[in-house]
N, C-alpha and C. Protein backbone atom coordinates (compact mmCIF):
# COMPACT_ATOMS: atom_id res chain seq x y z
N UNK A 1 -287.40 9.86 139.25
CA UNK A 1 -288.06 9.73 140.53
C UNK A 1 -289.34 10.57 140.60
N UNK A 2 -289.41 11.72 140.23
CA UNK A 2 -290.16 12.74 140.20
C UNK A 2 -291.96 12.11 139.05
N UNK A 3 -291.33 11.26 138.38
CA UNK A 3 -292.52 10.84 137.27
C UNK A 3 -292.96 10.01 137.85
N UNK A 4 -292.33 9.17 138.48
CA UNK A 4 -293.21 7.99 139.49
C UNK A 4 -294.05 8.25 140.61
N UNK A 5 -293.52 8.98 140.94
CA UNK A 5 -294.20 9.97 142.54
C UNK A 5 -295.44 10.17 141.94
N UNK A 6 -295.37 11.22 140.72
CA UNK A 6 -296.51 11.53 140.07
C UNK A 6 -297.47 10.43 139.55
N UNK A 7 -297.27 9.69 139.26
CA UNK A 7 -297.84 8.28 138.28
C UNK A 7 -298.65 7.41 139.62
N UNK A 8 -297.71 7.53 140.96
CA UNK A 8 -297.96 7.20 142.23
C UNK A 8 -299.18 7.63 142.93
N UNK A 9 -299.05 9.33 142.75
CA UNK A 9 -300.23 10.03 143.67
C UNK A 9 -301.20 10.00 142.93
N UNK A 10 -301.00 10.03 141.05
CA UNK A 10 -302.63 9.71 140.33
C UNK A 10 -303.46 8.49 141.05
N UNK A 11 -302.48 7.27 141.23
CA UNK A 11 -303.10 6.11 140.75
C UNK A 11 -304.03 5.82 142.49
N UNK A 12 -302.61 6.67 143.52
CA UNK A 12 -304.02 6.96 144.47
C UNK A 12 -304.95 7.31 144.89
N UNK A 13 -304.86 8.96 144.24
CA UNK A 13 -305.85 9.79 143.92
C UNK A 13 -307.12 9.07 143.40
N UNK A 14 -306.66 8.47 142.56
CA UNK A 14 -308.00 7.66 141.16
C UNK A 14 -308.40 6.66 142.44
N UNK A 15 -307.71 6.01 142.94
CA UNK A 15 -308.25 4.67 143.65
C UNK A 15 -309.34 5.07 144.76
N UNK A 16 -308.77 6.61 145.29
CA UNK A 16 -309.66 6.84 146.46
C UNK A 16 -311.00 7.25 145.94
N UNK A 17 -310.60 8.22 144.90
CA UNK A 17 -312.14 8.30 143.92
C UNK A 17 -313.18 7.36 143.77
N UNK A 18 -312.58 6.16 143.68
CA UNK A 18 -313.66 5.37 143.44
C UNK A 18 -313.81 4.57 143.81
N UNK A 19 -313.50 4.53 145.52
CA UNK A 19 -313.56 3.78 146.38
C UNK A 19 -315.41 4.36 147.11
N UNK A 20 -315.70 5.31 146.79
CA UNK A 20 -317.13 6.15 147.43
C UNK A 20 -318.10 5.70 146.53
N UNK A 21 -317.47 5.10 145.27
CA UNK A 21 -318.69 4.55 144.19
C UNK A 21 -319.30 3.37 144.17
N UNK A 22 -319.93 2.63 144.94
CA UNK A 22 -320.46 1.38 145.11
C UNK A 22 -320.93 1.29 143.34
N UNK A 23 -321.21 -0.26 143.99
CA UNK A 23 -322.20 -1.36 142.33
C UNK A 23 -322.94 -0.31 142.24
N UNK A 24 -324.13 -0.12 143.42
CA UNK A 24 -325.28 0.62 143.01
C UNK A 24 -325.36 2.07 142.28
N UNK A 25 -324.02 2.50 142.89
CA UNK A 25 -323.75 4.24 142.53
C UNK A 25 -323.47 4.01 140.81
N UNK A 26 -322.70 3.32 140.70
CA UNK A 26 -321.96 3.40 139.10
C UNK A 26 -323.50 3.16 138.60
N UNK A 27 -324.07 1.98 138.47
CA UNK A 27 -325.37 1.29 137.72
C UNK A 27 -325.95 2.89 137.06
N UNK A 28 -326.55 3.19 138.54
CA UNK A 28 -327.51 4.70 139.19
C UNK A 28 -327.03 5.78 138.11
N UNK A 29 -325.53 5.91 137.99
CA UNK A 29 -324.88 7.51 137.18
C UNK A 29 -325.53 6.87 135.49
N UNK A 30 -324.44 5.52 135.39
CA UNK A 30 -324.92 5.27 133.96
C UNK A 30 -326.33 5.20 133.75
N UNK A 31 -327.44 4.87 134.32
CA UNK A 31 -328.21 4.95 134.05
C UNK A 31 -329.45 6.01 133.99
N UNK A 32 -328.76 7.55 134.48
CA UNK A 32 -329.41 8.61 134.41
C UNK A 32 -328.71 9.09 132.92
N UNK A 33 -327.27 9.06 132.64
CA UNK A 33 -326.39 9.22 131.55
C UNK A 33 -327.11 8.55 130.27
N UNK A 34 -327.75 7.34 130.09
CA UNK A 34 -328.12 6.75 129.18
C UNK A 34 -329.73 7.11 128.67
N UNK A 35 -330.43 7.55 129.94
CA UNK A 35 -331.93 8.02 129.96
C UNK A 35 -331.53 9.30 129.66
N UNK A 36 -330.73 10.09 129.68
CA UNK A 36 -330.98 11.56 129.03
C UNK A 36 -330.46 11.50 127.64
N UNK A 37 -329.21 10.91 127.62
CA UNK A 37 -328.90 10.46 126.15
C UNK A 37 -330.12 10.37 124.92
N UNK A 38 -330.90 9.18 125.49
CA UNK A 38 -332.04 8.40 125.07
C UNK A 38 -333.10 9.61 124.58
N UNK A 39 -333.62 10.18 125.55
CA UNK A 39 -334.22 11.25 125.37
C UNK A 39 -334.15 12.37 124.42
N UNK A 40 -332.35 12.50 124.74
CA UNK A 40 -332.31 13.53 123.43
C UNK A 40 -332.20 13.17 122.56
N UNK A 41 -331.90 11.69 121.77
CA UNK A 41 -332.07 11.31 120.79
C UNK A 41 -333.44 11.05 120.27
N UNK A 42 -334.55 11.18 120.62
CA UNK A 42 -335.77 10.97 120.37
C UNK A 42 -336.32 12.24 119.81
N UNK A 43 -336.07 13.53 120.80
CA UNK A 43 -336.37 14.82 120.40
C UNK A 43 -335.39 15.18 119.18
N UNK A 44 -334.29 14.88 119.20
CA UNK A 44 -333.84 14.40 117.78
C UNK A 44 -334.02 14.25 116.43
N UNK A 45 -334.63 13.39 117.25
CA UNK A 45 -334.97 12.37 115.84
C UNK A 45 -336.90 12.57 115.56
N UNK A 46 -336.93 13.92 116.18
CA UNK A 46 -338.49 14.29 116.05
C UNK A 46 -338.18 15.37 114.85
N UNK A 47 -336.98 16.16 115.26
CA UNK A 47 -336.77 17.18 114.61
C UNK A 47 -335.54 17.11 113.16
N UNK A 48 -335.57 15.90 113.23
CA UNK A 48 -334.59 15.35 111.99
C UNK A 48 -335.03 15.57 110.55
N UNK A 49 -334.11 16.77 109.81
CA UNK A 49 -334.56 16.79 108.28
C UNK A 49 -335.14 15.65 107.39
N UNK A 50 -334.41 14.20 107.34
CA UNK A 50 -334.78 13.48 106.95
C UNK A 50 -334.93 12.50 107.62
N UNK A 51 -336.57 11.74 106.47
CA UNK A 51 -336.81 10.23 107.53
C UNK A 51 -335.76 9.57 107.84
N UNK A 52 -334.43 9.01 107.20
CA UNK A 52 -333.91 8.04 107.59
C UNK A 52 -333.22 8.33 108.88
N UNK A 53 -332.80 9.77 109.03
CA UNK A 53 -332.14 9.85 110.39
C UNK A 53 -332.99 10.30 111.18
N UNK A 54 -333.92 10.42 111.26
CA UNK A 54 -335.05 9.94 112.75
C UNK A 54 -335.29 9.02 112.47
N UNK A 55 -335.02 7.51 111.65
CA UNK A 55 -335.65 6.04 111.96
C UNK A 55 -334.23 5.80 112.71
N UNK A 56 -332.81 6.43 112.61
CA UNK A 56 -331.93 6.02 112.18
C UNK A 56 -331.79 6.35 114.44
N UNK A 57 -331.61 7.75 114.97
CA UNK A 57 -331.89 8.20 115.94
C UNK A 57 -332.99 7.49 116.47
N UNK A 58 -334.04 7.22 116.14
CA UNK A 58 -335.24 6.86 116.96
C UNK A 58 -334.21 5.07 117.53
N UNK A 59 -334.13 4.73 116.82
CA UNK A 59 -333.66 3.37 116.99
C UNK A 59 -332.44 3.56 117.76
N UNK A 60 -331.38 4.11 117.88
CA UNK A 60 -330.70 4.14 118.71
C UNK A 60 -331.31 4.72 119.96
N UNK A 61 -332.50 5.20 120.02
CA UNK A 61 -333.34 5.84 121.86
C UNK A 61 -333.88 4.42 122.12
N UNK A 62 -334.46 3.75 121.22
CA UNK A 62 -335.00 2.30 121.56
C UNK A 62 -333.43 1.13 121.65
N UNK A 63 -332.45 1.15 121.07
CA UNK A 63 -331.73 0.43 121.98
C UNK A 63 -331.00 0.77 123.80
N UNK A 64 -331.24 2.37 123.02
CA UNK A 64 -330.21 2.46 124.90
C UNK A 64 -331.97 2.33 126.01
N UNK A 65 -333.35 2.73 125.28
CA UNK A 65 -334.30 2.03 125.75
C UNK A 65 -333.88 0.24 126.92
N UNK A 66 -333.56 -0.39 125.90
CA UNK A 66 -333.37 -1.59 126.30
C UNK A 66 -331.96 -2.02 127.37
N UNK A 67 -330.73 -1.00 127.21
CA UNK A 67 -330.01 -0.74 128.25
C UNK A 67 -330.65 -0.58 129.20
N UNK A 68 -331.30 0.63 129.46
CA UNK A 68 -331.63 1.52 130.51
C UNK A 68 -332.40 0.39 131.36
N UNK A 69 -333.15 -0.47 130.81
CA UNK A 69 -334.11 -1.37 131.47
C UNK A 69 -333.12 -2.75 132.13
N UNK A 70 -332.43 -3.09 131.57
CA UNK A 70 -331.48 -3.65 132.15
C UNK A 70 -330.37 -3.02 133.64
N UNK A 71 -330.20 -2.33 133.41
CA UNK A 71 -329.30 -1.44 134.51
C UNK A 71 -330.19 -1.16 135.02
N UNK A 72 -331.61 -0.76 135.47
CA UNK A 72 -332.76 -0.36 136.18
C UNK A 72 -333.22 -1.84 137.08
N UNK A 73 -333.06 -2.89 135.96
CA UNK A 73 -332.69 -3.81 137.12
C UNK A 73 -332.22 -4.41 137.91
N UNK A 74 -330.93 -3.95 137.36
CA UNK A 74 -329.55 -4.34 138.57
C UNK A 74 -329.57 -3.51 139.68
N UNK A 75 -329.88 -2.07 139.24
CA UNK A 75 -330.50 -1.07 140.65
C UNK A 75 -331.31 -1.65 141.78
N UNK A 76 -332.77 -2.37 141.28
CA UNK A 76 -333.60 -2.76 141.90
C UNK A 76 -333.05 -4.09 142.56
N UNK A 77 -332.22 -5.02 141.77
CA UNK A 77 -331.73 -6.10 142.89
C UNK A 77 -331.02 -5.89 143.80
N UNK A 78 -329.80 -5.29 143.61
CA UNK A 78 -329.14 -4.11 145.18
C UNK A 78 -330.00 -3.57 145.78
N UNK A 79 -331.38 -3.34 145.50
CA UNK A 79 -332.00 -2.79 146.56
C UNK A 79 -332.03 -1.21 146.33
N UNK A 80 -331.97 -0.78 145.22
CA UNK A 80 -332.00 0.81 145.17
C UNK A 80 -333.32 1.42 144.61
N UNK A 81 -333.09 2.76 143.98
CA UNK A 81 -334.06 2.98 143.26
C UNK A 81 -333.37 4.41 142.74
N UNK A 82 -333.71 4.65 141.71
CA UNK A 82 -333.28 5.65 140.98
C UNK A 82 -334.09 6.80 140.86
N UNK A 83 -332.84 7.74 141.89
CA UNK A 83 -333.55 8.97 141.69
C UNK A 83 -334.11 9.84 140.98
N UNK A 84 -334.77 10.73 140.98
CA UNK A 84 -334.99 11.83 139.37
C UNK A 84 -333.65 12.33 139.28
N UNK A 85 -334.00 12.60 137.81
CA UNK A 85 -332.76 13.29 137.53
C UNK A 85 -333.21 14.48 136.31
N UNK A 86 -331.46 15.25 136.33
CA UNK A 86 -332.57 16.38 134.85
C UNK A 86 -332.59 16.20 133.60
N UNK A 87 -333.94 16.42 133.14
CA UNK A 87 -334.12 15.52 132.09
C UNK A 87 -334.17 17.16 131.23
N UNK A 88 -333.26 17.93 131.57
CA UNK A 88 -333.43 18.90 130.22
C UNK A 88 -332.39 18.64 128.99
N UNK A 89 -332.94 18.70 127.73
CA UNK A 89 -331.87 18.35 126.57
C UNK A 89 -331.59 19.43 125.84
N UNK A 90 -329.99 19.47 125.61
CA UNK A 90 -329.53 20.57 124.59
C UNK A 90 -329.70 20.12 122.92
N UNK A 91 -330.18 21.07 122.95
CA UNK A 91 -330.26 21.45 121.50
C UNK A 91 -329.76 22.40 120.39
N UNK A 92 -329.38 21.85 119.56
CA UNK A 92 -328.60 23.60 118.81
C UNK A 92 -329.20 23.98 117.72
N UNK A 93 -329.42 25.11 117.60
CA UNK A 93 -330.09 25.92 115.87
C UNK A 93 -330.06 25.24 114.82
N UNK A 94 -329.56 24.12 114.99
CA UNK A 94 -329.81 23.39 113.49
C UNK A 94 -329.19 21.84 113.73
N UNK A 95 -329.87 21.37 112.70
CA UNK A 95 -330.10 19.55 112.88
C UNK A 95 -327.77 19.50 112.69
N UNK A 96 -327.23 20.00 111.96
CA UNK A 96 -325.98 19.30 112.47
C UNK A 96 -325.10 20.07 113.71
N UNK A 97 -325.62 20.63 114.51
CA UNK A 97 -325.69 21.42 116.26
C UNK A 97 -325.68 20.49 116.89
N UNK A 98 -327.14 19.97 116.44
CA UNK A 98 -327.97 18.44 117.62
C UNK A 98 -327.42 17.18 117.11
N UNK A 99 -326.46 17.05 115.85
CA UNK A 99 -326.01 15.76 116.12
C UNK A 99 -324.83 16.02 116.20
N UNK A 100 -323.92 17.28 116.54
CA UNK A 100 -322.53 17.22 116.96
C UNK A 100 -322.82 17.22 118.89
N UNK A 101 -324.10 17.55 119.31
CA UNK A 101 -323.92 17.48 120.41
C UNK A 101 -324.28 15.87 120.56
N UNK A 102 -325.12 15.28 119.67
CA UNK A 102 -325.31 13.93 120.26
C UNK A 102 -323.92 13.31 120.02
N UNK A 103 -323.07 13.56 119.17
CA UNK A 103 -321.99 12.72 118.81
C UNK A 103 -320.97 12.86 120.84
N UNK A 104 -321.11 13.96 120.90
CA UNK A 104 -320.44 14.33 122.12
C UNK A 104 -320.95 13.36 122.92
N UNK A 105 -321.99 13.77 123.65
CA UNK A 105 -322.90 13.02 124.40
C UNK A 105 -322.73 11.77 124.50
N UNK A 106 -322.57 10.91 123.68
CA UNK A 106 -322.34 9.59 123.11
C UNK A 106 -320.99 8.55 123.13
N UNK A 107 -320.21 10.06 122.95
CA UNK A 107 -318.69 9.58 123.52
C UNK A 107 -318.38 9.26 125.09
N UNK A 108 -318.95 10.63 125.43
CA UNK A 108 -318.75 10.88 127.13
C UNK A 108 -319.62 9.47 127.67
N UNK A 109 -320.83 8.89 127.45
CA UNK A 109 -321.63 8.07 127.97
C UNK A 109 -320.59 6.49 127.79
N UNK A 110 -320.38 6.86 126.25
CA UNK A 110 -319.20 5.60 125.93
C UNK A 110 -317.87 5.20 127.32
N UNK A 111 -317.36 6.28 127.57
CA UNK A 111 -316.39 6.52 128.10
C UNK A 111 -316.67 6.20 129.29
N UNK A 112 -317.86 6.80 129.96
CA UNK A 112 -318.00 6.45 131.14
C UNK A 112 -318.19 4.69 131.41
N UNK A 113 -319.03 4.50 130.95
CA UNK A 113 -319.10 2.53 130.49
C UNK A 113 -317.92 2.28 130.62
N UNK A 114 -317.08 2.48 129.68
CA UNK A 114 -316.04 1.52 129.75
C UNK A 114 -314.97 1.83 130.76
N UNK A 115 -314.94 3.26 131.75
CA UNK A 115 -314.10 3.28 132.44
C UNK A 115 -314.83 2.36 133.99
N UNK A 116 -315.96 2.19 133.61
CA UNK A 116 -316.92 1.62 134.91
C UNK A 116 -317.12 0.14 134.76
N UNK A 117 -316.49 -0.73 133.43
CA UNK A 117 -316.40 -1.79 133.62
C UNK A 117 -314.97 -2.03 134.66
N UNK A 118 -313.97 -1.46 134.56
CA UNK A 118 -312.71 -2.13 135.03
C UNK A 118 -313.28 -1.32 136.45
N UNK A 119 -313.79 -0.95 136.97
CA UNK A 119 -314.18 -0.56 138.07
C UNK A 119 -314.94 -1.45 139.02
N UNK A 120 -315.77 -2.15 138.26
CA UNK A 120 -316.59 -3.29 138.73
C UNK A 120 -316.06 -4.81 138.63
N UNK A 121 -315.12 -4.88 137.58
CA UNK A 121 -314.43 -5.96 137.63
C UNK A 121 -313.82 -7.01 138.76
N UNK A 122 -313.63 -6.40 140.09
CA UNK A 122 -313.06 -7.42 140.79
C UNK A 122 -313.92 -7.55 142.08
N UNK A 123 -315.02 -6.37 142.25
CA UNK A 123 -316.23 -6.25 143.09
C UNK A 123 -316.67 -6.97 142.97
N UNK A 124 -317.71 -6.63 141.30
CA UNK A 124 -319.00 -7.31 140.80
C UNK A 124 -318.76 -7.11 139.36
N UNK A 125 -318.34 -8.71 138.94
CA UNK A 125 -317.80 -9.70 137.78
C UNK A 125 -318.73 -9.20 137.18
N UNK A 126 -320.62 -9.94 137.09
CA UNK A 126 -321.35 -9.93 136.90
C UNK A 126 -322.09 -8.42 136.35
N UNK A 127 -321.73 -7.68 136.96
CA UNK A 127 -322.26 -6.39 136.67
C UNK A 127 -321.21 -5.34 135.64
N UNK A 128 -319.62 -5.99 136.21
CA UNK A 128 -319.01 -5.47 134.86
C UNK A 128 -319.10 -6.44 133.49
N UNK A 129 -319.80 -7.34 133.52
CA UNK A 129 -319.77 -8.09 132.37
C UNK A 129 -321.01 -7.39 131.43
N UNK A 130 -322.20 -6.68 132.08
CA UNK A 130 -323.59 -5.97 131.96
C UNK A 130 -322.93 -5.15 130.75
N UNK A 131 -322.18 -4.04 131.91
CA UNK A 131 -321.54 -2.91 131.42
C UNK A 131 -320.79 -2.85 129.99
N UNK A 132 -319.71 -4.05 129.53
CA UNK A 132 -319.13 -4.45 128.54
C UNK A 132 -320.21 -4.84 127.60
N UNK A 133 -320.89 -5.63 127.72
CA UNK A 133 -321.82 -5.27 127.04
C UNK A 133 -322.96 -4.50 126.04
N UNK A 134 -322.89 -3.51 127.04
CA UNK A 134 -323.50 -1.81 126.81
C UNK A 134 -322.39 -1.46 126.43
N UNK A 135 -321.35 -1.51 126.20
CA UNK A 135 -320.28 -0.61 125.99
C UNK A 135 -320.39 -1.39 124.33
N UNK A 136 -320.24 -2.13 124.11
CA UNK A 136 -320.24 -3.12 122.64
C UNK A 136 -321.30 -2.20 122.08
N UNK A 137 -323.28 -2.12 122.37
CA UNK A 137 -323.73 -1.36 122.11
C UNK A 137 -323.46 0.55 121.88
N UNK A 138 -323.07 0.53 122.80
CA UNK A 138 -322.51 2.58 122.78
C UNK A 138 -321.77 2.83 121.47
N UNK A 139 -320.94 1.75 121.21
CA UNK A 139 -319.51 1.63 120.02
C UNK A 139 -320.39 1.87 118.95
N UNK A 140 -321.47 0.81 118.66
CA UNK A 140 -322.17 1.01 117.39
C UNK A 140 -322.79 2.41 117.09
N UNK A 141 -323.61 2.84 118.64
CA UNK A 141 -324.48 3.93 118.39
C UNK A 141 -323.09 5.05 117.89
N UNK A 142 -322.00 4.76 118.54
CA UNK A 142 -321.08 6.18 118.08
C UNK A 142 -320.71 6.05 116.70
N UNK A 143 -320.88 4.61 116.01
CA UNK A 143 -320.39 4.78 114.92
C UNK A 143 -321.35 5.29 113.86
N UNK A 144 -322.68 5.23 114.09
CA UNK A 144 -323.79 6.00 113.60
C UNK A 144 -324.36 7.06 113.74
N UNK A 145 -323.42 7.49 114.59
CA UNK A 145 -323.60 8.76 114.72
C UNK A 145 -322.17 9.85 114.11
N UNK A 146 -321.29 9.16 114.15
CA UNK A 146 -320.38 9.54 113.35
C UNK A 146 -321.03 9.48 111.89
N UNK A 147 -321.61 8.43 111.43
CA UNK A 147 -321.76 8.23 110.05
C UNK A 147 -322.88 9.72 109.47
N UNK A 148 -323.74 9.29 110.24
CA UNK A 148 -324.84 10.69 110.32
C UNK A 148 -324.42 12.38 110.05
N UNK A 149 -322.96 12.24 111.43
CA UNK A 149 -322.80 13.71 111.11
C UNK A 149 -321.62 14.29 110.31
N UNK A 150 -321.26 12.99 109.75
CA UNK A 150 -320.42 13.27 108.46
C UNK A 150 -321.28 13.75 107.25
N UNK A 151 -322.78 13.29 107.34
CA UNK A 151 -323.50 13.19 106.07
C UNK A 151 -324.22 15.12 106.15
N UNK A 152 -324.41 15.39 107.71
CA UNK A 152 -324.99 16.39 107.78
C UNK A 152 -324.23 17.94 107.57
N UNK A 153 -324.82 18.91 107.42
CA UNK A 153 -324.04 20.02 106.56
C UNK A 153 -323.91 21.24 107.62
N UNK A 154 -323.08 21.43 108.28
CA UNK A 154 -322.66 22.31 109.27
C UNK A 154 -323.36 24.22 108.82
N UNK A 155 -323.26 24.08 107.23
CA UNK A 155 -324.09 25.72 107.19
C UNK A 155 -325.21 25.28 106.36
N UNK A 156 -325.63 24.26 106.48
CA UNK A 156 -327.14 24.04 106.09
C UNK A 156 -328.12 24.47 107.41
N UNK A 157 -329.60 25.46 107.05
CA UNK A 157 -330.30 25.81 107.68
C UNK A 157 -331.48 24.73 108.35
N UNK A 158 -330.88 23.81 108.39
CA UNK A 158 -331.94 22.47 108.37
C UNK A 158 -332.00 22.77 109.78
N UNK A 159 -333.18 22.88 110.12
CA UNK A 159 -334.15 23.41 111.48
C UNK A 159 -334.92 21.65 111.74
């Protein structure tokens, strides 16, 4: 009895949560989440030991690029507009710092997507179909970024 109660008050808890999150709010979070992402993968991939992983980073800032522009317009057809947001990026003392934080980064952004498709699902079909989408994209970028920071050397001084 006691596990159901519990299983009970999550699932209301969770429901009331995200009952305050309209279409526009979810679009709005992922799409400040994906523009800082983006960002720090660029500064990244400025400061990347080797060419291939700044072509490798640069190209993943130019696909979530092409997210971000998509969800910027689902903002604008609801009628919104997207606030500033902070665009400061962490960085760590050395190139495998900045891709264990991008690997992070990348998950959490993943995560959020896909917990914000079943969120939109019975609202707005259409906008969780966006989201699944981007979430198909996020999968790849995490798997290249996994691949990356398997390759990179945790006590290498690579600045």
């Amino acid at each position: 009895m006691a596990l159901t109660e519990t299983i009970t008050g999550w699932f209301d808890r969770n429901r009331a949560r995200r009952g305050d999150r309209t279409t526009r709010t979810v679009l709005a979070e992922n799409y400040r989440e994906l523009a800082r992402l983006a960002n720090q993968l660029k500064l990244h991939a400025d400061k990347a030991p080797y060419p291939f992983v700044g072509e490798r980073l640069g190209q993943m800032a130019a696909e979530k690029e092409t997210s971000i522009t998509l969800l910027l317009e689902g903002i604008e057809r609801l009628g919104g507009r997207v606030a500033k947001f902070d665009t400061s990026i962490p960085s760590g003392r050395n190139h495998w710092e900045r891709m264990h934080q991008d690997m992070e980064d990348q998950k959490r952004v993943e995560a959020r997507l896909t917990d914000d498709v079943s969120h939109l699902a019975l609202d707005a079909p259409d906008y969780s179909q966006l989201l699944r989408q981007l979430v198909e994209v996020e999968r790849r970028h995490k798997a290249t970024l996994l691949d990356l920071l398997a390759r990179a050397d945790p006590q290498a001084e690579q600045t």
